[in-house]
PDB file of N, CA and C in Angstrom:
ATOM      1  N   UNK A   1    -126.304 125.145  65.027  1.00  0.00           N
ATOM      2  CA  UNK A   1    -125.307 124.121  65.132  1.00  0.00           C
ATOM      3  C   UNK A   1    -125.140 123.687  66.579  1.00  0.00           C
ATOM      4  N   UNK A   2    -125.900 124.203  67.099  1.00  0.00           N
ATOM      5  CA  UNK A   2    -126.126 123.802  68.691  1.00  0.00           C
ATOM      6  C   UNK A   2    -125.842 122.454  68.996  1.00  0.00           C
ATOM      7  N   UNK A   3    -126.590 121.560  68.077  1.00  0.00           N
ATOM      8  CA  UNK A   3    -126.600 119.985  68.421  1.00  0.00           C
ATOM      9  C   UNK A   3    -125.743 119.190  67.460  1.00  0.00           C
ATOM     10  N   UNK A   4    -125.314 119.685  66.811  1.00  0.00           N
ATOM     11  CA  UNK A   4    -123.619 119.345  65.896  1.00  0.00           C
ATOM     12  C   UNK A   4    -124.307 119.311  64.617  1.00  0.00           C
ATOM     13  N   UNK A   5    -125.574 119.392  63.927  1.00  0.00           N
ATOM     14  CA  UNK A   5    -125.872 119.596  62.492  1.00  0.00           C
ATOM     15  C   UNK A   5    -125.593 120.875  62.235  1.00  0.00           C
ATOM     16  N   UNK A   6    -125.546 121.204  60.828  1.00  0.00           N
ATOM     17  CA  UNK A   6    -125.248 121.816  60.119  1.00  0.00           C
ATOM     18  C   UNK A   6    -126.708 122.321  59.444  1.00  0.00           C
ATOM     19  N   UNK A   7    -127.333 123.603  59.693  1.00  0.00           N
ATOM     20  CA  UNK A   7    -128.204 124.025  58.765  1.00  0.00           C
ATOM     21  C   UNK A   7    -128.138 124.804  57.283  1.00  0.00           C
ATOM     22  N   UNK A   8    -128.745 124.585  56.976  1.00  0.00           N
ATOM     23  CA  UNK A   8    -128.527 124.617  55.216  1.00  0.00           C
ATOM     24  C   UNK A   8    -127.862 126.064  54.757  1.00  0.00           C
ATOM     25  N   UNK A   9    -128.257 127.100  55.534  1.00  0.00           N
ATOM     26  CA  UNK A   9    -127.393 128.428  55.448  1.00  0.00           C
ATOM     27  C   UNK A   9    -126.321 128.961  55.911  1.00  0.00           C
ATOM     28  N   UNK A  10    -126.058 127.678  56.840  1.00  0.00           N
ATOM     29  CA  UNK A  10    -124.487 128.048  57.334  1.00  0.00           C
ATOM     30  C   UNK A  10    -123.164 127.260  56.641  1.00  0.00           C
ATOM     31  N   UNK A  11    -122.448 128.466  56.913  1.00  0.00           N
ATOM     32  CA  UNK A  11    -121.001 127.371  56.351  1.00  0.00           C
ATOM     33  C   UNK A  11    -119.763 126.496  56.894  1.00  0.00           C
ATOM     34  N   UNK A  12    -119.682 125.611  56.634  1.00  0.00           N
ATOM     35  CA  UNK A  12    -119.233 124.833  57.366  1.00  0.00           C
ATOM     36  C   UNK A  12    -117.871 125.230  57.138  1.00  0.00           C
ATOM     37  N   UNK A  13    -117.186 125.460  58.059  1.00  0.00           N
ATOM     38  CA  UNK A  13    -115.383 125.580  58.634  1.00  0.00           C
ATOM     39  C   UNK A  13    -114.114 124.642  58.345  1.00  0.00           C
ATOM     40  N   UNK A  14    -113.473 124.919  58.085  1.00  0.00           N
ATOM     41  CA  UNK A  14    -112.422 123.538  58.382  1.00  0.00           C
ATOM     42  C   UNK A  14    -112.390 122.644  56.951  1.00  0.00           C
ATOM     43  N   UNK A  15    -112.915 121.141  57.241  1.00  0.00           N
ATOM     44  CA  UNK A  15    -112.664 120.303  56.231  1.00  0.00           C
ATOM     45  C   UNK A  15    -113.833 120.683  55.131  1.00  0.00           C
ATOM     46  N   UNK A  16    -114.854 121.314  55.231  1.00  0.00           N
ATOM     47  CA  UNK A  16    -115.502 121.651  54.373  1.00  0.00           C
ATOM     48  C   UNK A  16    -115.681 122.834  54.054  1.00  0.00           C
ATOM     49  N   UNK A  17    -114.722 123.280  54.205  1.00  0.00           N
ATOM     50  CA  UNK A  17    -114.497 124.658  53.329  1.00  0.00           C
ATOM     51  C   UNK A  17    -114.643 124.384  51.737  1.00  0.00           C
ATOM     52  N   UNK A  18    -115.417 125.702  51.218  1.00  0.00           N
ATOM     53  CA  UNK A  18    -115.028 125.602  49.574  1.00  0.00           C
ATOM     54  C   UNK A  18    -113.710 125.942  49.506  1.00  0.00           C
ATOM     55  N   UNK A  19    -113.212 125.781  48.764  1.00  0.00           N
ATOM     56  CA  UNK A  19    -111.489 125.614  48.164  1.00  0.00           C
ATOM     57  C   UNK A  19    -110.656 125.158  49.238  1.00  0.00           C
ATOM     58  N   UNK A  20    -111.083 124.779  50.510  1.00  0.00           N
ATOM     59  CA  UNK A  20    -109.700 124.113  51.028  1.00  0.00           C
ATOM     60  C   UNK A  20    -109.228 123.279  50.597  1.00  0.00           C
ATOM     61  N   UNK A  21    -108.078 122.807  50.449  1.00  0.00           N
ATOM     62  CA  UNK A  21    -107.227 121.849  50.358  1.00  0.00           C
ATOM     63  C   UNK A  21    -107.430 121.283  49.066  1.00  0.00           C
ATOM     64  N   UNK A  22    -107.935 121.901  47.579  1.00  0.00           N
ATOM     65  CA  UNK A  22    -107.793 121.816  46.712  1.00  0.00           C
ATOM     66  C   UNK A  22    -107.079 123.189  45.814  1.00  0.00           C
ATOM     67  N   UNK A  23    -106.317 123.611  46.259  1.00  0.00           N
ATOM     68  CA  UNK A  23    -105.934 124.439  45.154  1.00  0.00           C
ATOM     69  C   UNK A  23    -106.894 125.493  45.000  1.00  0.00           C
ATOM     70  N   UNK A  24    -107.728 125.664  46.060  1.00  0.00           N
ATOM     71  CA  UNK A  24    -108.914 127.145  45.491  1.00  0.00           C
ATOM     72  C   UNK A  24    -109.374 127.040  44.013  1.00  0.00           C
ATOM     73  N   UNK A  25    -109.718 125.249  43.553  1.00  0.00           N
ATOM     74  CA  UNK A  25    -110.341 125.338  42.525  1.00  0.00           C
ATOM     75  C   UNK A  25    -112.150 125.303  41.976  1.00  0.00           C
ATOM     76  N   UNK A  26    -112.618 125.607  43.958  1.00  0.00           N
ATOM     77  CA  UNK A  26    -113.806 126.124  43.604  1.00  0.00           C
ATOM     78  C   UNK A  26    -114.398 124.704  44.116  1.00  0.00           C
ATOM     79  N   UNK A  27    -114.501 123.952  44.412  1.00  0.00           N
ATOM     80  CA  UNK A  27    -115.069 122.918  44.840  1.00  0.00           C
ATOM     81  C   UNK A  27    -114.701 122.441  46.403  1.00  0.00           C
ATOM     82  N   UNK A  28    -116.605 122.353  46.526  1.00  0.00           N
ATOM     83  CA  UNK A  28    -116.241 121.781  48.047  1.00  0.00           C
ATOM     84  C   UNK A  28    -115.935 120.848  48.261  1.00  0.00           C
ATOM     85  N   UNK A  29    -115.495 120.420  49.741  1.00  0.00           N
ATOM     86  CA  UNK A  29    -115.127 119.089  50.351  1.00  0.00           C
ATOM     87  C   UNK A  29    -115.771 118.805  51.315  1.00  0.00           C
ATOM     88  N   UNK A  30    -116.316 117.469  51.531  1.00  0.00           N
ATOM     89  CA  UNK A  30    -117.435 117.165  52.528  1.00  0.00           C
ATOM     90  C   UNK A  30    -116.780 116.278  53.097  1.00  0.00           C
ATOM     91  N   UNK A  31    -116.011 115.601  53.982  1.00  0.00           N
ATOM     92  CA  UNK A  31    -115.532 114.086  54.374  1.00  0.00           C
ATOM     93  C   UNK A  31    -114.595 113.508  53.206  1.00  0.00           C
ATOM     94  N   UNK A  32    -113.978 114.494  52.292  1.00  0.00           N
ATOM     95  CA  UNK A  32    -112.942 113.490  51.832  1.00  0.00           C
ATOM     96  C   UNK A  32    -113.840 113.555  50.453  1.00  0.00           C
ATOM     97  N   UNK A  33    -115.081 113.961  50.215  1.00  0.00           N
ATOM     98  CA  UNK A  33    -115.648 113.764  48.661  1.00  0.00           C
ATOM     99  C   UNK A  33    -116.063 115.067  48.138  1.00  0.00           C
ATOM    100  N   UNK A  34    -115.796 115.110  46.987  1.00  0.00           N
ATOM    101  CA  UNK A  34    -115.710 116.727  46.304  1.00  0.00           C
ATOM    102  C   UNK A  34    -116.928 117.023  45.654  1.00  0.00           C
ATOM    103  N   UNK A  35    -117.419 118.102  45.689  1.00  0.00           N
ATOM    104  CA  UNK A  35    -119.038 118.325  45.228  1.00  0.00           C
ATOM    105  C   UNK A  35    -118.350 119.769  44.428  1.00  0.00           C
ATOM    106  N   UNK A  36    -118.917 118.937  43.187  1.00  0.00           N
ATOM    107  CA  UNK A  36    -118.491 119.464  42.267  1.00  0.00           C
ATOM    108  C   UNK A  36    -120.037 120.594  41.697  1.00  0.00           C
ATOM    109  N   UNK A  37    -120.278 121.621  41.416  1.00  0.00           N
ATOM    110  CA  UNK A  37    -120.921 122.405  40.989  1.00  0.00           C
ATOM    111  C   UNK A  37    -122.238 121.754  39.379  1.00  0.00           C
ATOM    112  N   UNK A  38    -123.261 121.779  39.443  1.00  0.00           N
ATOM    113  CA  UNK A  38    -123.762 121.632  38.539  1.00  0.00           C
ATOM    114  C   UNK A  38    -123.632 122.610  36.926  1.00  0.00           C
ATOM    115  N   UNK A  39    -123.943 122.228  35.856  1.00  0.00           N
ATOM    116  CA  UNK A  39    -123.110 123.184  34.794  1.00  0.00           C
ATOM    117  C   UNK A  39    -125.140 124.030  34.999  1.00  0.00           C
ATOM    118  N   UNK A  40    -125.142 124.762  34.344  1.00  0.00           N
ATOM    119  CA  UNK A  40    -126.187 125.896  33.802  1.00  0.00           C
ATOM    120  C   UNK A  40    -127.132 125.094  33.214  1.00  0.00           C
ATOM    121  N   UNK A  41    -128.596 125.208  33.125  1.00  0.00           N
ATOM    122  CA  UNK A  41    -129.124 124.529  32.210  1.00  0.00           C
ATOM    123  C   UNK A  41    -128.945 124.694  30.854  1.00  0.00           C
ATOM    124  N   UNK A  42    -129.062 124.336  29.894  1.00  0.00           N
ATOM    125  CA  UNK A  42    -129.311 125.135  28.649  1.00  0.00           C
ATOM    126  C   UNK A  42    -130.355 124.990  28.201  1.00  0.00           C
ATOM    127  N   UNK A  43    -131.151 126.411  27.346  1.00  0.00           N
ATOM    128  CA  UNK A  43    -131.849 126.655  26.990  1.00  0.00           C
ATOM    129  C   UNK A  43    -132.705 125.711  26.189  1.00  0.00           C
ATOM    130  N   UNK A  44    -133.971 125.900  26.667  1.00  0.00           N
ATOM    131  CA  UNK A  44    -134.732 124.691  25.374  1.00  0.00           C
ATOM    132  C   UNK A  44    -134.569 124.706  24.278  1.00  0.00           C
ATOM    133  N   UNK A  45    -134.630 124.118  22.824  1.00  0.00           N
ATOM    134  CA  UNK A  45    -134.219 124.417  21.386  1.00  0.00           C
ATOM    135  C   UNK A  45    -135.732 124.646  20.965  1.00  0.00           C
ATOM    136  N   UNK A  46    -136.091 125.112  19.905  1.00  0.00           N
ATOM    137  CA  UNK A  46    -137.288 125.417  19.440  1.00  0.00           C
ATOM    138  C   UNK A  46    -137.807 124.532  18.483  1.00  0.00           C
ATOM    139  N   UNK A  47    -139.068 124.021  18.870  1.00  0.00           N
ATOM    140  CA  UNK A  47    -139.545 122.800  18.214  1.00  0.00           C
ATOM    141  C   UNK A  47    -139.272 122.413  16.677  1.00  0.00           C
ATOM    142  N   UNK A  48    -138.880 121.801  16.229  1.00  0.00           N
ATOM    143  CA  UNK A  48    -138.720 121.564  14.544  1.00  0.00           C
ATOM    144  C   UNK A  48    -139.634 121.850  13.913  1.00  0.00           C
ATOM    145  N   UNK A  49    -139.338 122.725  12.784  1.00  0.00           N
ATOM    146  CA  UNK A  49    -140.431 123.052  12.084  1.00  0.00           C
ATOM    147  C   UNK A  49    -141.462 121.983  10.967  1.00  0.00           C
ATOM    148  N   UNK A  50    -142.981 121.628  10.970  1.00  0.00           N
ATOM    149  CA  UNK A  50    -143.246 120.712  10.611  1.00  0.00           C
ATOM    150  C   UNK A  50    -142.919 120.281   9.287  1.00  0.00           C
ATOM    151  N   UNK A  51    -142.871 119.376   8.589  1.00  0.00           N
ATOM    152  CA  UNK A  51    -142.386 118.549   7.789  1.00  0.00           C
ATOM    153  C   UNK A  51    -143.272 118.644   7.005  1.00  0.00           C
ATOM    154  N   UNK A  52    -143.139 118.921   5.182  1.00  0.00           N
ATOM    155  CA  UNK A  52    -144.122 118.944   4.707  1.00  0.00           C
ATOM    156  C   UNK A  52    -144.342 117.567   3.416  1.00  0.00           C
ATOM    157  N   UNK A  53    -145.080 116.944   3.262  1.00  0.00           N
ATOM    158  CA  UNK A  53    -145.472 115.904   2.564  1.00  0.00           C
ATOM    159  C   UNK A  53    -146.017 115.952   1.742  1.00  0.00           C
ATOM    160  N   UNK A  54    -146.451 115.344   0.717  1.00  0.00           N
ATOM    161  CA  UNK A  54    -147.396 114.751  -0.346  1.00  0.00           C
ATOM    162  C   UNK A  54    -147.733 116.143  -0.521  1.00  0.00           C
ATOM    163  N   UNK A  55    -148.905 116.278  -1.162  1.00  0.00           N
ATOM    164  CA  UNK A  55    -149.329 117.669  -2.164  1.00  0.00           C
ATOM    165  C   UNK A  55    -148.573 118.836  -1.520  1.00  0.00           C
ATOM    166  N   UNK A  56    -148.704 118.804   0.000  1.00  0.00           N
ATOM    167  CA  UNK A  56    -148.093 120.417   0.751  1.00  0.00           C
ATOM    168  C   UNK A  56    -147.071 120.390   0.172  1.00  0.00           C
ATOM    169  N   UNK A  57    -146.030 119.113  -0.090  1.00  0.00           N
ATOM    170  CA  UNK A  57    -144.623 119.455  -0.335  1.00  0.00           C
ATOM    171  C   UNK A  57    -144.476 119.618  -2.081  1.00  0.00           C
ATOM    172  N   UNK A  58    -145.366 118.959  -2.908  1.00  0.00           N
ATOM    173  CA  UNK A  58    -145.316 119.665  -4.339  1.00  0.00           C
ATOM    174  C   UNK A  58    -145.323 121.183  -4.519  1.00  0.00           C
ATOM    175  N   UNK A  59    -146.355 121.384  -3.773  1.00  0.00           N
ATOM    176  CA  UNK A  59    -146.595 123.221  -3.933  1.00  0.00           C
ATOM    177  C   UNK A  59    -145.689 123.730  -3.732  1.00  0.00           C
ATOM    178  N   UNK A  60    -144.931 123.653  -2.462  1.00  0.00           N
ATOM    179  CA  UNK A  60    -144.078 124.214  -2.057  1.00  0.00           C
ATOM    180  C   UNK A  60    -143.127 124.364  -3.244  1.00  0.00           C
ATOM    181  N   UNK A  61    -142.981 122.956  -3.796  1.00  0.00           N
ATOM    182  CA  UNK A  61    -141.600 123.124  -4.554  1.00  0.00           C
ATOM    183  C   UNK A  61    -142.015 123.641  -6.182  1.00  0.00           C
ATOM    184  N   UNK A  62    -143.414 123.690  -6.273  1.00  0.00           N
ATOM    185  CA  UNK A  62    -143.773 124.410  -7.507  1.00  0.00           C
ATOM    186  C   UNK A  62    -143.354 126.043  -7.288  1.00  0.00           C
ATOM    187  N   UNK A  63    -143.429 126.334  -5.834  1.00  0.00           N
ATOM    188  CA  UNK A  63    -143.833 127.918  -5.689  1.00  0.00           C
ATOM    189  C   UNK A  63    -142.635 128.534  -5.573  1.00  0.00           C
ATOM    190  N   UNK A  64    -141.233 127.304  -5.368  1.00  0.00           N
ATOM    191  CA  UNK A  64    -140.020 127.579  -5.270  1.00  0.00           C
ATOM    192  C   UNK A  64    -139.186 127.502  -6.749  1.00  0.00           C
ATOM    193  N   UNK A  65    -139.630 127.208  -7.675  1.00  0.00           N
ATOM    194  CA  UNK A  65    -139.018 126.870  -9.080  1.00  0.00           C
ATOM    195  C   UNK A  65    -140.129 127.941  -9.477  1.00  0.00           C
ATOM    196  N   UNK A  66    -141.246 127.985  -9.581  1.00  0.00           N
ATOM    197  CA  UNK A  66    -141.599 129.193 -10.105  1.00  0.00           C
ATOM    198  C   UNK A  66    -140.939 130.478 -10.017  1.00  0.00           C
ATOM    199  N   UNK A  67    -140.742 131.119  -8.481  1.00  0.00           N
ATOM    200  CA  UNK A  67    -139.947 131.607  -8.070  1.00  0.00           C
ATOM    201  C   UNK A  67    -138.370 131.923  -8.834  1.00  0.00           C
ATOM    202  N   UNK A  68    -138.308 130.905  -8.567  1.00  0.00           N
ATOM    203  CA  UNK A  68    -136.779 130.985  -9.512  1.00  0.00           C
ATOM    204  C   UNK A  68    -136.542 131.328 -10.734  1.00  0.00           C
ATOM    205  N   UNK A  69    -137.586 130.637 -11.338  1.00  0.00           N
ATOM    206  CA  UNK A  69    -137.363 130.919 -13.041  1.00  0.00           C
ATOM    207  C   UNK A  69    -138.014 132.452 -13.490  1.00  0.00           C
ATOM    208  N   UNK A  70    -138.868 132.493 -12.464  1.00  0.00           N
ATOM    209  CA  UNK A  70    -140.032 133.940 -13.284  1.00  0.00           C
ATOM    210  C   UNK A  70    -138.784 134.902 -12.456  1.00  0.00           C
ATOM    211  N   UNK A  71    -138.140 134.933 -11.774  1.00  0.00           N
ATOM    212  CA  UNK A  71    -136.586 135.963 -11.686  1.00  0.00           C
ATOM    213  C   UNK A  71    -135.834 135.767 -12.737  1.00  0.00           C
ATOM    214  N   UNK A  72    -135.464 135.121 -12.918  1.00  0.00           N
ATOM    215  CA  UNK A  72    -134.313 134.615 -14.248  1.00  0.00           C
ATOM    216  C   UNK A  72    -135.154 135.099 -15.623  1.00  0.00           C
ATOM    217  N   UNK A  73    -136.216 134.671 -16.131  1.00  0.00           N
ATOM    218  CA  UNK A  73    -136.676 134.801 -17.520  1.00  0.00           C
ATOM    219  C   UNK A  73    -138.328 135.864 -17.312  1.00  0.00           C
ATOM    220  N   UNK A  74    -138.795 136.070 -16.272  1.00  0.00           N
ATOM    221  CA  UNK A  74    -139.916 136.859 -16.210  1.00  0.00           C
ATOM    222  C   UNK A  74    -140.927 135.726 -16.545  1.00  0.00           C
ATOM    223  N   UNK A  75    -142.240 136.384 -16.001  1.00  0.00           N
ATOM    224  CA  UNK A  75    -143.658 135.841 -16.085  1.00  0.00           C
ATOM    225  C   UNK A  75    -143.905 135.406 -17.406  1.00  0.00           C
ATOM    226  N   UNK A  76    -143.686 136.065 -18.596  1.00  0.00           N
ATOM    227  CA  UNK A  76    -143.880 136.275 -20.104  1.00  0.00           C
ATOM    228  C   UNK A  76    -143.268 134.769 -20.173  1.00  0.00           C
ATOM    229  N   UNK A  77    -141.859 134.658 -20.197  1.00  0.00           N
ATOM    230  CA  UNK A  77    -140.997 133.858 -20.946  1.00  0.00           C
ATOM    231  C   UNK A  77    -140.920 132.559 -20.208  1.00  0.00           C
ATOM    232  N   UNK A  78    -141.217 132.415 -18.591  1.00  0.00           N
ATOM    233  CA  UNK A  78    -141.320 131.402 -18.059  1.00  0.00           C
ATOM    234  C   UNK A  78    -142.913 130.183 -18.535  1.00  0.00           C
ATOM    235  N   UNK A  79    -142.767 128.965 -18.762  1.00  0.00           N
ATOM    236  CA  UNK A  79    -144.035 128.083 -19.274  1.00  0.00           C
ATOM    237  C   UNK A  79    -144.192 127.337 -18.195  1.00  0.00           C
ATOM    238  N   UNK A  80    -145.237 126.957 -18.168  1.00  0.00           N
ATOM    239  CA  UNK A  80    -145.609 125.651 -17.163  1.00  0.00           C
ATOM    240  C   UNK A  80    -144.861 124.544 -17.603  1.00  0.00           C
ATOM    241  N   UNK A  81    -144.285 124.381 -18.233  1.00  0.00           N
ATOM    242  CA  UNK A  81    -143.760 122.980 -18.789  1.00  0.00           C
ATOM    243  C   UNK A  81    -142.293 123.344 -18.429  1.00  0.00           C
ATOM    244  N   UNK A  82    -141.885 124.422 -18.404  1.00  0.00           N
ATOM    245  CA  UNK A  82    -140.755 124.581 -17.665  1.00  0.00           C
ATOM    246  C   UNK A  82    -140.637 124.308 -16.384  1.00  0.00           C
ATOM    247  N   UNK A  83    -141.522 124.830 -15.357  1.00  0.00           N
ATOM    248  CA  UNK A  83    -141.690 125.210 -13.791  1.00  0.00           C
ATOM    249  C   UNK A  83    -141.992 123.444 -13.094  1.00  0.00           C
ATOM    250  N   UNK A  84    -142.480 122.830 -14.350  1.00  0.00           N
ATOM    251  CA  UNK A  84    -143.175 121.165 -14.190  1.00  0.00           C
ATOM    252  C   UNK A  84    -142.025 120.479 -14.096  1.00  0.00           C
ATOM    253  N   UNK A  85    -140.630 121.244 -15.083  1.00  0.00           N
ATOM    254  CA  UNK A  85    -139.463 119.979 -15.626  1.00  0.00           C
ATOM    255  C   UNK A  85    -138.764 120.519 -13.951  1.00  0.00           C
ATOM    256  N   UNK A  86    -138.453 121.573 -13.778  1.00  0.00           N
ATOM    257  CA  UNK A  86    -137.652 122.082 -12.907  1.00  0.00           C
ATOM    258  C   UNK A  86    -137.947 121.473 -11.383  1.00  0.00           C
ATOM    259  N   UNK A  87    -139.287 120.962 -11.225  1.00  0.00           N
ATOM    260  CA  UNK A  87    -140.042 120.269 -10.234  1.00  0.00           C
ATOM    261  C   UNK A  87    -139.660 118.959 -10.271  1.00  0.00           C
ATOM    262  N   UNK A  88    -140.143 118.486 -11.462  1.00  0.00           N
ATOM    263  CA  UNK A  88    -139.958 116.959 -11.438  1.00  0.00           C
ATOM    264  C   UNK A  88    -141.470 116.181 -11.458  1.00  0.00           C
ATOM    265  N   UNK A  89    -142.123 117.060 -11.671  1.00  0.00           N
ATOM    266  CA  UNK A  89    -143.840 116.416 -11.476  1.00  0.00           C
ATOM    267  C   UNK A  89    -143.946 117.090 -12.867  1.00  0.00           C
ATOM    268  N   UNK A  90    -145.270 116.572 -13.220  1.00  0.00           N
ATOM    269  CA  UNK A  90    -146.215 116.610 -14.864  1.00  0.00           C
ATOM    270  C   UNK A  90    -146.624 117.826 -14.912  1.00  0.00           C
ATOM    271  N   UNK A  91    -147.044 118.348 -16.200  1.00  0.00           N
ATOM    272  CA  UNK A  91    -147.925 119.670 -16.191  1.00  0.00           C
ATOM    273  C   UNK A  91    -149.059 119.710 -15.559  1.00  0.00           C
ATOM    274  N   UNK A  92    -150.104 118.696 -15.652  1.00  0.00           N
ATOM    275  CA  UNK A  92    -151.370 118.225 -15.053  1.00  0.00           C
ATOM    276  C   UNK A  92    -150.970 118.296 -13.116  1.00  0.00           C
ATOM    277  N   UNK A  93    -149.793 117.580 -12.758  1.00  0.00           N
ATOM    278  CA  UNK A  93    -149.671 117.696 -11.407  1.00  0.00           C
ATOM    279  C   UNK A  93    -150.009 119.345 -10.985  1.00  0.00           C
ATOM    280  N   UNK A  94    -148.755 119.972 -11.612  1.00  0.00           N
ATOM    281  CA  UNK A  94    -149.246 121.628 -11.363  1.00  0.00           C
ATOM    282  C   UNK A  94    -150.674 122.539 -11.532  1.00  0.00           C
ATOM    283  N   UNK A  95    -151.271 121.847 -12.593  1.00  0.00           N
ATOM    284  CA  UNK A  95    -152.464 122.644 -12.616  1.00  0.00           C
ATOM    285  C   UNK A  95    -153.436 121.789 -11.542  1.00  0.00           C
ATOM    286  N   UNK A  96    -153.260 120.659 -10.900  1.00  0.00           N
ATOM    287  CA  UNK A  96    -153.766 120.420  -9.275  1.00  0.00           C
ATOM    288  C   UNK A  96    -153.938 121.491  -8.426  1.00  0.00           C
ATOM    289  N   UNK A  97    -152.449 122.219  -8.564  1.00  0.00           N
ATOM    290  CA  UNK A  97    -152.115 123.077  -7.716  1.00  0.00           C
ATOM    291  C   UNK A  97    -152.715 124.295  -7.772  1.00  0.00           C
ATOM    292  N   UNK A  98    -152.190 124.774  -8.866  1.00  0.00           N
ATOM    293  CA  UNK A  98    -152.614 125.957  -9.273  1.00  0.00           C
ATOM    294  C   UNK A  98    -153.185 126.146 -11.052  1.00  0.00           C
ATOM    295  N   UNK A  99    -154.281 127.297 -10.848  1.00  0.00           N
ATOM    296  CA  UNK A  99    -154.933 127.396 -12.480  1.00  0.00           C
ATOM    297  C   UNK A  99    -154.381 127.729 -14.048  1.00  0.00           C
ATOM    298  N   UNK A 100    -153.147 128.247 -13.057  1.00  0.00           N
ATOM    299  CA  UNK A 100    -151.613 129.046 -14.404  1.00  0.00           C
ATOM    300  C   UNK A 100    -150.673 129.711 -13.594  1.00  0.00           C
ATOM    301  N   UNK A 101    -149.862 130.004 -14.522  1.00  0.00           N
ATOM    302  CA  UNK A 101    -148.897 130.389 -13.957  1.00  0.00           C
ATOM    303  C   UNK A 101    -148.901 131.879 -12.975  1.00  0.00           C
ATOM    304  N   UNK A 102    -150.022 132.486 -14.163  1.00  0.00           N
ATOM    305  CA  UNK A 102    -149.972 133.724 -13.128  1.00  0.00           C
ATOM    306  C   UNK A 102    -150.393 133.793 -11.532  1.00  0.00           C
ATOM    307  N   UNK A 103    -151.216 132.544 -11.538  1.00  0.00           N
ATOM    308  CA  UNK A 103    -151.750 132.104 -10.235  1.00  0.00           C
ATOM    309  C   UNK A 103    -150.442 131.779  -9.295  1.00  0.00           C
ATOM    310  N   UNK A 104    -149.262 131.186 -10.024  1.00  0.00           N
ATOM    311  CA  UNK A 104    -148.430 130.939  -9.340  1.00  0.00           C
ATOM    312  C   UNK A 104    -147.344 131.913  -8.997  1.00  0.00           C
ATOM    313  N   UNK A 105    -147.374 133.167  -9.746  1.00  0.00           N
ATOM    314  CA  UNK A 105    -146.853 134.087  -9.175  1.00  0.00           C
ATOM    315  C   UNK A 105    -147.103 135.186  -8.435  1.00  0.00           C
ATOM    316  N   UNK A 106    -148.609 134.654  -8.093  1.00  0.00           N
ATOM    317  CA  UNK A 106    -149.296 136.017  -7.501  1.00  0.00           C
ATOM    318  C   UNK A 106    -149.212 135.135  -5.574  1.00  0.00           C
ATOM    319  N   UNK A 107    -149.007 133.776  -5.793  1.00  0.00           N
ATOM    320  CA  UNK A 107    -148.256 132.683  -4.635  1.00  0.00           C
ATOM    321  C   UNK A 107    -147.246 133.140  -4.058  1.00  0.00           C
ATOM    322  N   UNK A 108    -146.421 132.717  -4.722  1.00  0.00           N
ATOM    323  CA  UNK A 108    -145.337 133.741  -4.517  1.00  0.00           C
ATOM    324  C   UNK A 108    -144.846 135.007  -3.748  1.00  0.00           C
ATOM    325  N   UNK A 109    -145.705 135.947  -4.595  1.00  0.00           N
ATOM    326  CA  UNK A 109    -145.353 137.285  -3.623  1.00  0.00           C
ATOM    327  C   UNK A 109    -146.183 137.017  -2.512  1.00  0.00           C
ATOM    328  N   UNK A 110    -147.239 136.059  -2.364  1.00  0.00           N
ATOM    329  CA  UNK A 110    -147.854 135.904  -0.853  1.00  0.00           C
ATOM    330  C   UNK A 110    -146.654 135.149   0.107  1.00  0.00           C
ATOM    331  N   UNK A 111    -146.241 134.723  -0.341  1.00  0.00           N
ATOM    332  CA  UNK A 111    -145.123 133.953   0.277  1.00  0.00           C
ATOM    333  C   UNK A 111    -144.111 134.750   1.199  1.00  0.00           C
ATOM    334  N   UNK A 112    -143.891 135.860  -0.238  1.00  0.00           N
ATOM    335  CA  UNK A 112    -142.509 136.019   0.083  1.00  0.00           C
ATOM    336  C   UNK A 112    -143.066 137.544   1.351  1.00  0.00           C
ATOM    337  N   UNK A 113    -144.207 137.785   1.308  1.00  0.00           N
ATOM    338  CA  UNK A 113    -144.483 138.696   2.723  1.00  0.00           C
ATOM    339  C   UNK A 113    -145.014 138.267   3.647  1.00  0.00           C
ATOM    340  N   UNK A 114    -144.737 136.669   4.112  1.00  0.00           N
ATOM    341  CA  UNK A 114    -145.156 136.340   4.912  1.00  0.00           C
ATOM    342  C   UNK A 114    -143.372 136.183   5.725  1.00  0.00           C
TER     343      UNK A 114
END
């Protein structure tokens, strides 16, 4: 401070004190203007998980009504024409998917240990 600046590690006295002449509410004063503290960053959010469409999103929702019903009534008592109505797509759509039902419950438990 030899030559009247101020280097970046020293603290300045007087009118630029932190908390002078505000109430010690934590903010400095430079000439009359208050430098107020930046907040924290916050953390990045984690990318959205992708979106699934056209056939990916039938399966899905075959493998989720399968699911459902072969809990409720078992493998035996659950039909493809059930798992089709509960979907909202044809019997033919499902066998796109999969060869029978048992195919679709053996999906399933792959699913559900992933």
């Amino acid at each position: 401070m030899a030559d009247g600046r101020f280097h970046r590690d020293e603290v300045q006295h007087g009118a630029g004190d932190i908390g002078a002449g505000d109430g010690g509410a934590g903010r400095a004063r430079f000439d009359g203007v208050a430098v107020v503290p930046l907040p924290a960053p916050t953390p990045p959010s984690p990318p959205p998980a992708p979106l699934l469409t056209g056939g990916a999103l039938t399966r899905a929702r075959i493998l989720d009504a399968a699911a459902s019903l072969m809990t409720t009534a078992g493998l035996t008592r659950t039909t493809t024409k059930e798992i089709a109505r509960a979907v909202g797509c044809s019997e033919a759509a499902l066998y796109k998917h999969f060869r029978d039902k048992k195919e679709t419950k053996k999906e399933t438990k792959e699913e559900t240990k992933e």
